[in-house]
C-alpha atoms as a PDB file:
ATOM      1  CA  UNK A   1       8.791   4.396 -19.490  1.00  0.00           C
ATOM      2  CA  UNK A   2       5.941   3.569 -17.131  1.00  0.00           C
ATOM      3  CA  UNK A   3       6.435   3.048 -13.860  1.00  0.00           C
ATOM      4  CA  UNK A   4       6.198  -0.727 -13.813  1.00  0.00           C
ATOM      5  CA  UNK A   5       9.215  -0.599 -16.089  1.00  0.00           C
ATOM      6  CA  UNK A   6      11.199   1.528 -14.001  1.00  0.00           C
ATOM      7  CA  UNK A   7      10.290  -0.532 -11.026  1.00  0.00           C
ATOM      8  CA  UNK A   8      11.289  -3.867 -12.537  1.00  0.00           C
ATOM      9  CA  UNK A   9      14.540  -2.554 -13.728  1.00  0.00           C
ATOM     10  CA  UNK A  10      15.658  -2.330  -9.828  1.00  0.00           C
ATOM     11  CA  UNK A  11      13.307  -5.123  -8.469  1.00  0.00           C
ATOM     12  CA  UNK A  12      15.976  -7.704  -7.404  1.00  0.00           C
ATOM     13  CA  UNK A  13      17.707  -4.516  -5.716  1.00  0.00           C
ATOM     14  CA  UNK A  14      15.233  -2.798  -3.871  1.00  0.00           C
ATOM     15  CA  UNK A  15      15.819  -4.202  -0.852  1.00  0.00           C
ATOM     16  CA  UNK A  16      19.560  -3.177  -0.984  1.00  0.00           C
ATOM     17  CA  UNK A  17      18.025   0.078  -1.976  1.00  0.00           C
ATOM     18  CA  UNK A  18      15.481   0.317   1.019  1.00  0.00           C
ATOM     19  CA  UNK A  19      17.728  -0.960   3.830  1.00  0.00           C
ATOM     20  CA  UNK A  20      18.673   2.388   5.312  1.00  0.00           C
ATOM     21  CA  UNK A  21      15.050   3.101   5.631  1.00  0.00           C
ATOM     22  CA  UNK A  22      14.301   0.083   7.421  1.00  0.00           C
ATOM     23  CA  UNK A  23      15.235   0.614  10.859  1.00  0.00           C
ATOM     24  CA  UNK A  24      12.591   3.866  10.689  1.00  0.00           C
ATOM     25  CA  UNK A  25       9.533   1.619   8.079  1.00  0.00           C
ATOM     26  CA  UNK A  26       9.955  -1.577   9.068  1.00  0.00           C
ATOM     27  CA  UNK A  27       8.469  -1.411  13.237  1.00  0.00           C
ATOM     28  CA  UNK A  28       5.496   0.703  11.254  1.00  0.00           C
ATOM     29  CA  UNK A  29       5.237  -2.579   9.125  1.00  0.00           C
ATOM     30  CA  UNK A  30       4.885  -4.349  11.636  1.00  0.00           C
ATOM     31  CA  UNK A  31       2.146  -2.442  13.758  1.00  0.00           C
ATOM     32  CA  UNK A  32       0.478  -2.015  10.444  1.00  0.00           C
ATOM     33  CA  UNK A  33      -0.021  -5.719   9.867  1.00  0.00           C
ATOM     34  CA  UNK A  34      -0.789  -5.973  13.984  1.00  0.00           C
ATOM     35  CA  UNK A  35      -4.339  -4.162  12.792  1.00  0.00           C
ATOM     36  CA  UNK A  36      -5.279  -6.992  10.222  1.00  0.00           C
ATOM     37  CA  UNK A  37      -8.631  -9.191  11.105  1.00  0.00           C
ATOM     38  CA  UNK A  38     -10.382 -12.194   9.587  1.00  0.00           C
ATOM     39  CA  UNK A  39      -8.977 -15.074   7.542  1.00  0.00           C
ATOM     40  CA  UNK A  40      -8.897 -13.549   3.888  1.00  0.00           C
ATOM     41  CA  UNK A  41      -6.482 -10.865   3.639  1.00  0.00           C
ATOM     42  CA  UNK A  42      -4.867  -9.083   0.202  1.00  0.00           C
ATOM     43  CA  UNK A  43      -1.786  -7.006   0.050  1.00  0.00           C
ATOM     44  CA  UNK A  44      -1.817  -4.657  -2.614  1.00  0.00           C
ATOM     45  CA  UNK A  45       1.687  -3.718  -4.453  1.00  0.00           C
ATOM     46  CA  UNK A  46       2.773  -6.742  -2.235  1.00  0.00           C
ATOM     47  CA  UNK A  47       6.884  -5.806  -4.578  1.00  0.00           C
ATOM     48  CA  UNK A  48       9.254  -7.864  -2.444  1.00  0.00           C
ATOM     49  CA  UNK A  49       7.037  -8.661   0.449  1.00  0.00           C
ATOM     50  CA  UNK A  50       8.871  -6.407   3.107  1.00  0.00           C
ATOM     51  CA  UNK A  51       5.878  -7.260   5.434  1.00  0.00           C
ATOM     52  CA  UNK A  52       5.701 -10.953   4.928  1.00  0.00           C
ATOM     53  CA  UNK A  53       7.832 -11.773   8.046  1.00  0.00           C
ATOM     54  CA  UNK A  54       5.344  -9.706  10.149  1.00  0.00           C
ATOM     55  CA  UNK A  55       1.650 -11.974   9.053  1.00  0.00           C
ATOM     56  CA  UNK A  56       0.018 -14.260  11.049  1.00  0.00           C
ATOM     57  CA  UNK A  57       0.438 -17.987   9.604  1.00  0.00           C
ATOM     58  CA  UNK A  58      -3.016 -18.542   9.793  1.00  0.00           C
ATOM     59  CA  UNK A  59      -4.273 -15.764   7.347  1.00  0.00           C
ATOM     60  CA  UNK A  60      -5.031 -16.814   3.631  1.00  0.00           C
ATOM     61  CA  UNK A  61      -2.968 -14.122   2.221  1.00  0.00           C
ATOM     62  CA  UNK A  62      -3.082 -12.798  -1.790  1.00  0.00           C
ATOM     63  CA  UNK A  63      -0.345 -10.735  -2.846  1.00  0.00           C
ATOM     64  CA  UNK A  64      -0.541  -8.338  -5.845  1.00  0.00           C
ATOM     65  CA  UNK A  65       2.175  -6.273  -7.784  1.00  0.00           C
ATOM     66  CA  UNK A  66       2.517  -5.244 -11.213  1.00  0.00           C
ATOM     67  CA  UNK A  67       6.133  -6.344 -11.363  1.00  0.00           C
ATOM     68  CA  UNK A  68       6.695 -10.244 -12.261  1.00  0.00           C
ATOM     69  CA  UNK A  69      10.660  -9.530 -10.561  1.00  0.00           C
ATOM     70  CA  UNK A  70       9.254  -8.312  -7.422  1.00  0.00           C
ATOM     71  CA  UNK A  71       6.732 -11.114  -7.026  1.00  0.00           C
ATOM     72  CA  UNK A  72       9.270 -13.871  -7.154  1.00  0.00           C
ATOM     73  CA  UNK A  73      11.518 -12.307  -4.577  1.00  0.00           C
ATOM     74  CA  UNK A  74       7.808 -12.344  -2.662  1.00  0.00           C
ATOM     75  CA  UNK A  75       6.807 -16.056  -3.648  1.00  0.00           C
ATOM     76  CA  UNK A  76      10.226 -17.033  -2.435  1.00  0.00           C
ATOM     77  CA  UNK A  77      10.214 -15.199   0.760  1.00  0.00           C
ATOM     78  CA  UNK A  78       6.453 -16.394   1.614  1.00  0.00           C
ATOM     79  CA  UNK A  79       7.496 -20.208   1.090  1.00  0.00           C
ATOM     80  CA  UNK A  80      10.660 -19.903   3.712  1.00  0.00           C
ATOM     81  CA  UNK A  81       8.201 -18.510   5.969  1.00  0.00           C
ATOM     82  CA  UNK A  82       6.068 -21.259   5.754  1.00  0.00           C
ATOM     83  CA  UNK A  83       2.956 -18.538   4.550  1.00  0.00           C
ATOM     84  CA  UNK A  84      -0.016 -19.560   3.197  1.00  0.00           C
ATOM     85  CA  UNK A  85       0.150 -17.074   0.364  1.00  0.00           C
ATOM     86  CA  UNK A  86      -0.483 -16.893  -3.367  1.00  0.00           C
ATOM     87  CA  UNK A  87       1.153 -14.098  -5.848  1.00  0.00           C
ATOM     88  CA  UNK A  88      -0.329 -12.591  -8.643  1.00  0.00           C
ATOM     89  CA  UNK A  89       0.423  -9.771 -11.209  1.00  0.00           C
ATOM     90  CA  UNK A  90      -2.383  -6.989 -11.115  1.00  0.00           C
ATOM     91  CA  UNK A  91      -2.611  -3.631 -10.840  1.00  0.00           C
ATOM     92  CA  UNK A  92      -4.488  -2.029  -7.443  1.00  0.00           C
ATOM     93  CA  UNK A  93      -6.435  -0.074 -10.374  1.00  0.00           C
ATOM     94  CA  UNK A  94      -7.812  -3.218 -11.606  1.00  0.00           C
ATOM     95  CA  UNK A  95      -8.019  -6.178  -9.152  1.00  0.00           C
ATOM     96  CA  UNK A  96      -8.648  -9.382 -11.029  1.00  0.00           C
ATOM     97  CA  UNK A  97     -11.414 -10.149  -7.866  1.00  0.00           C
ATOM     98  CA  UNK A  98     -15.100 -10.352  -7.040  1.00  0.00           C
ATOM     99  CA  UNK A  99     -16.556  -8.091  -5.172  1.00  0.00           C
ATOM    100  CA  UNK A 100     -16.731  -8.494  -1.394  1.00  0.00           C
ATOM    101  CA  UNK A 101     -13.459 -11.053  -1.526  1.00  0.00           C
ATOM    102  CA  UNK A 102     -11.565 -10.297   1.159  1.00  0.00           C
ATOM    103  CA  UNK A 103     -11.488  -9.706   4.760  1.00  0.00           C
ATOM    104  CA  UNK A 104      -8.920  -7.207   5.253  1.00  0.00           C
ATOM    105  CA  UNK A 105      -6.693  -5.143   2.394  1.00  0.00           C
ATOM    106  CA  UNK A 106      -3.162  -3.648   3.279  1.00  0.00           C
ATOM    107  CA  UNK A 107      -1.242  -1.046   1.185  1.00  0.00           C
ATOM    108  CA  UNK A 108       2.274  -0.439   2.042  1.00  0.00           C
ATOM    109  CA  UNK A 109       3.914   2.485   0.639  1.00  0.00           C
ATOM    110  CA  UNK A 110       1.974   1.785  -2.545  1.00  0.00           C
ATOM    111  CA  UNK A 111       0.006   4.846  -3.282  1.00  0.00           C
ATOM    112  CA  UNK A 112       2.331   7.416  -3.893  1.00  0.00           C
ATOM    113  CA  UNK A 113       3.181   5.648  -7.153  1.00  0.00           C
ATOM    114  CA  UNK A 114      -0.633   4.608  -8.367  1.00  0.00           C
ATOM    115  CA  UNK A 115      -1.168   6.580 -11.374  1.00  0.00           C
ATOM    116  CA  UNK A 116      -5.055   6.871 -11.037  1.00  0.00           C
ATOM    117  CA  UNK A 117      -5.269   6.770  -7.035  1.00  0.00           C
ATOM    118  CA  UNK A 118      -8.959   7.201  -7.025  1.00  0.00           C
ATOM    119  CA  UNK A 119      -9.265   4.349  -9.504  1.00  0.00           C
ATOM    120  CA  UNK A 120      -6.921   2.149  -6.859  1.00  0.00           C
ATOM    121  CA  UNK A 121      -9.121   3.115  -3.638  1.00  0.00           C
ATOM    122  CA  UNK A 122     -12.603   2.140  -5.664  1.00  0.00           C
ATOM    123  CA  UNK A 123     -10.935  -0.874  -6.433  1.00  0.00           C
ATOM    124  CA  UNK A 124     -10.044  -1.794  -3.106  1.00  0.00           C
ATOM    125  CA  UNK A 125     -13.560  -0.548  -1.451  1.00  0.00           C
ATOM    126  CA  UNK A 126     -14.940  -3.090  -4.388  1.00  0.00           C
ATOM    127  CA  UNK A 127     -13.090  -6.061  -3.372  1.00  0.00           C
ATOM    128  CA  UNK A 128     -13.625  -5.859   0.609  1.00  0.00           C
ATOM    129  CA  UNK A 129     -16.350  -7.315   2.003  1.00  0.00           C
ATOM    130  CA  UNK A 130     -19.216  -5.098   3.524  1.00  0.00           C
ATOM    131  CA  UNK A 131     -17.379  -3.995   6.840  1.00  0.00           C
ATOM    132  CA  UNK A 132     -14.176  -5.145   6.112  1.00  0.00           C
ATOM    133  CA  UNK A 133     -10.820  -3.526   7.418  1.00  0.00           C
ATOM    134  CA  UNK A 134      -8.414  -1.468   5.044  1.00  0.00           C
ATOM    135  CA  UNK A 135      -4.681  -0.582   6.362  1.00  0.00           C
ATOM    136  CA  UNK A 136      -2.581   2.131   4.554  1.00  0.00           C
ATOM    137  CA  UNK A 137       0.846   2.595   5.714  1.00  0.00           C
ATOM    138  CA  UNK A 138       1.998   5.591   3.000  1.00  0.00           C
ATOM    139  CA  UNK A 139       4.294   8.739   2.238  1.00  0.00           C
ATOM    140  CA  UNK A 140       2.190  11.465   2.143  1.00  0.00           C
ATOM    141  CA  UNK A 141       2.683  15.344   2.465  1.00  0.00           C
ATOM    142  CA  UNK A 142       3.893  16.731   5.651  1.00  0.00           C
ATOM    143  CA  UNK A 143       2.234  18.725   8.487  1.00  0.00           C
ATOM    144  CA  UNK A 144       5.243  21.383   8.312  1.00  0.00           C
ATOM    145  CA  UNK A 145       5.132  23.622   4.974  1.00  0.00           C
ATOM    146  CA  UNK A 146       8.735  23.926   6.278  1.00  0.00           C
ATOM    147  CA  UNK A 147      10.104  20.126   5.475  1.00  0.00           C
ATOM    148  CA  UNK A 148       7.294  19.873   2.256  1.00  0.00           C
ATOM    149  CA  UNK A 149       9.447  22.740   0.776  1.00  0.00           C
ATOM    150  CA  UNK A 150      12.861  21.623   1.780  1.00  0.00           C
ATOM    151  CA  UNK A 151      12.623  18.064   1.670  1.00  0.00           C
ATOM    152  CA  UNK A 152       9.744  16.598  -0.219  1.00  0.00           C
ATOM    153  CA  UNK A 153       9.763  18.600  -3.376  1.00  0.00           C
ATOM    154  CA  UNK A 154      13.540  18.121  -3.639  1.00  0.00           C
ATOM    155  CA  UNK A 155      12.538  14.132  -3.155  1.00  0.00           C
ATOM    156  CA  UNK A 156       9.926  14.545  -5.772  1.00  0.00           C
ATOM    157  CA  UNK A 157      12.092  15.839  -8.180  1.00  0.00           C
ATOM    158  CA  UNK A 158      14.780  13.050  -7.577  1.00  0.00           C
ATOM    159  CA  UNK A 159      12.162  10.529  -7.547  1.00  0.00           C
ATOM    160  CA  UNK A 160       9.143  11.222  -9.759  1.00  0.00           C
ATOM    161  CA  UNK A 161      11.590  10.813 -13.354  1.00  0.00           C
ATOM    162  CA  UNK A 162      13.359   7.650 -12.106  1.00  0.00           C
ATOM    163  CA  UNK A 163      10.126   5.738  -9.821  1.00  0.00           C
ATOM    164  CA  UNK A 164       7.009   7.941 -10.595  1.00  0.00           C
ATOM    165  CA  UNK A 165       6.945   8.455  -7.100  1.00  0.00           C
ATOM    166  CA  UNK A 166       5.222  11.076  -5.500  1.00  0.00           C
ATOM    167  CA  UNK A 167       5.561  11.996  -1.829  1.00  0.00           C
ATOM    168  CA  UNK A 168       3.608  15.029  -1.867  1.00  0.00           C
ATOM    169  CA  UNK A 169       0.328  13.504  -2.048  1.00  0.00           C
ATOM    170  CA  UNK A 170      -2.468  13.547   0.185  1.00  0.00           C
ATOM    171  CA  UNK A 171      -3.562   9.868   0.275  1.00  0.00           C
ATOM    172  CA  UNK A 172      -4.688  10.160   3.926  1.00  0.00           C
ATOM    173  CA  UNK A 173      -7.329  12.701   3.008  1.00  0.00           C
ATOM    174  CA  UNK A 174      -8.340  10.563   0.279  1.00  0.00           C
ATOM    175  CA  UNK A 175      -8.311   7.110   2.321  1.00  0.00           C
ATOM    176  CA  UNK A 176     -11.986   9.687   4.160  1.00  0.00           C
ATOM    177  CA  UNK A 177     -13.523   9.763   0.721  1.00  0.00           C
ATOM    178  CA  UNK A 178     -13.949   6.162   0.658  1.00  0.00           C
ATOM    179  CA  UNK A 179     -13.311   4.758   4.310  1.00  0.00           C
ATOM    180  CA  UNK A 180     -14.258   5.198   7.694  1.00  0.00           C
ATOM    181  CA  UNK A 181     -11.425   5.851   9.701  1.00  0.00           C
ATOM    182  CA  UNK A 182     -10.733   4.177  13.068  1.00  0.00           C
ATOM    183  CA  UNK A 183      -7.274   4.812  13.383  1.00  0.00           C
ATOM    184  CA  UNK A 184      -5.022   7.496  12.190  1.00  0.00           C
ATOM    185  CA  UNK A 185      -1.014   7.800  13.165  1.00  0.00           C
ATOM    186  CA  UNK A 186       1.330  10.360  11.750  1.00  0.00           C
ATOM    187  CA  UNK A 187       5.353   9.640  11.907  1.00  0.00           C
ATOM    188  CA  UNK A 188       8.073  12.224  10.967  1.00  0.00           C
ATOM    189  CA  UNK A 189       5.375  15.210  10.853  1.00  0.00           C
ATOM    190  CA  UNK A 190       3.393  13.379   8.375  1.00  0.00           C
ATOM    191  CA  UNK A 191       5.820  12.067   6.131  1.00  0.00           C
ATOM    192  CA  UNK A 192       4.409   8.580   6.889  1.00  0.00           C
ATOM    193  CA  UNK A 193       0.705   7.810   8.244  1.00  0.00           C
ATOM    194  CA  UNK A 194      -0.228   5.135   9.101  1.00  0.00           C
ATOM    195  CA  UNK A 195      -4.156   4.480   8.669  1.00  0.00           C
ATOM    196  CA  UNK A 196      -6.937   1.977   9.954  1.00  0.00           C
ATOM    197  CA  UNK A 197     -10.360   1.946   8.326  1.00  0.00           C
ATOM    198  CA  UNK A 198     -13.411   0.206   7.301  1.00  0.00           C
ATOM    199  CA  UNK A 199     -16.002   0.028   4.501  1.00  0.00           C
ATOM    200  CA  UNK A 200     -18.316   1.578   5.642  1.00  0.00           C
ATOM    201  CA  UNK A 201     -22.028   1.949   3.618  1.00  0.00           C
ATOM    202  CA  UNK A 202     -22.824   5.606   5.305  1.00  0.00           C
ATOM    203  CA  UNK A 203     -19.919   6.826   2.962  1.00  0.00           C
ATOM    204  CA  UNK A 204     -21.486   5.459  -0.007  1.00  0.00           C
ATOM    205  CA  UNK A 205     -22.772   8.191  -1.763  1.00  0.00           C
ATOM    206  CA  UNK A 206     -18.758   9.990  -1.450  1.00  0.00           C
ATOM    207  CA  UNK A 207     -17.278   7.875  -4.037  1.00  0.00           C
ATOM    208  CA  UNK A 208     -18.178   9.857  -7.109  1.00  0.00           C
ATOM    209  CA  UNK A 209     -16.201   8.138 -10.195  1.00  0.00           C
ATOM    210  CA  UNK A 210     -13.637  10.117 -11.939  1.00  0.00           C
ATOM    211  CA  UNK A 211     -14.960  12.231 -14.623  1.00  0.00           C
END
């Protein structure tokens, strides 16, 4: 079962499943949408559009997710707020977008379930404009060995059969391949970063394609 699968199976009860997390993700939500700039914006793995409430009104915003359940929730959520949004089903590894077509891109706890997360970040660098703004706000491996061991791999194993989630990886060491970083936050020892950056054409020549 791919992970879209498992994801929609739970879609119209993830925020029931999320809520004890939010009084810990959702202030980082909202200081990662604070960073956003210019008019075009595009939230990748958008799901249920836990960071809707936090947008300007005035942004165009495009929200993607691979799960038709979760963008619903998301379309319904965006019209109460009175957004000016539009909802799509893609895939971050394949962004139905021209090159260059957007101002700003967020990703919200998205990549520790991409399956190809170089594929995801190329896509993204593809689709901002030339010195446009990128926001991450992930789960990534933690500065202490001590709660990696303990914690994470224990959440790993729970996680990675029933989500494909992985909250070992290192997507704020990737975000550098591709990015240049102007702002870099770690929460709960690096269980969550949250990450500012821009397209920058210096790191051009870093974004080798998978072999």
């Amino acid at each position: 079962m791919s992970f879209r699968e498992k994801y929609a199976r739970i879609a119209e009860h993830y925020e029931t499943l999320d809520r004890p997390l939010d009084r810990y993700f959702c202030p980082l939500r909202r200081k990662a949408i604070s960073f956003i700039e210019g008019k075009r914006v595009l939230e990748v793995g958008v799901g249920v559009g836990k960071t809707l409430k936090y947008y300007p009104r005035d942004v165009e915003l495009c929200g993607i997710d691979a799960v038709p359940g979760a963008l619903e929730i998301a379309g319904k959520k965006a019209q109460e707020l009175g957004l000016n949004a539009c909802f799509r089903e893609a895939d971050v590894e394949r962004l139905p977008f021209p090159d260059g077509s957007f101002d700003t891109v967020v990703s919200s706890f998205v990549f520790c379930t991409v399956p190809h997360p170089e594929k995801g970040m190329r896509e993204i660098r593809r689709v901002l404009k030339p010195g446009g703004r990128v926001i991450f706000l992930e789960h990534t491996r933690s500065d202490s060995r001590l709660i990696n061991y303990l914690f994470l791999w224990l959440m790993k194993l729970l996680l990675k059969p029933l989500l494909d989630d992985d909250p070992l990886r290192e997507t704020h060491k990737l975000v550098k391949r591709y990015f240049e970083i102007e702002h870099e936050e770690s929460h709960y020892t690096g269980v969550v970063r949250l990450i500012v950056a821009r397209k920058s054409e210096n790191l051009a020549l870093l974004c080798v394609p998978d072999a």
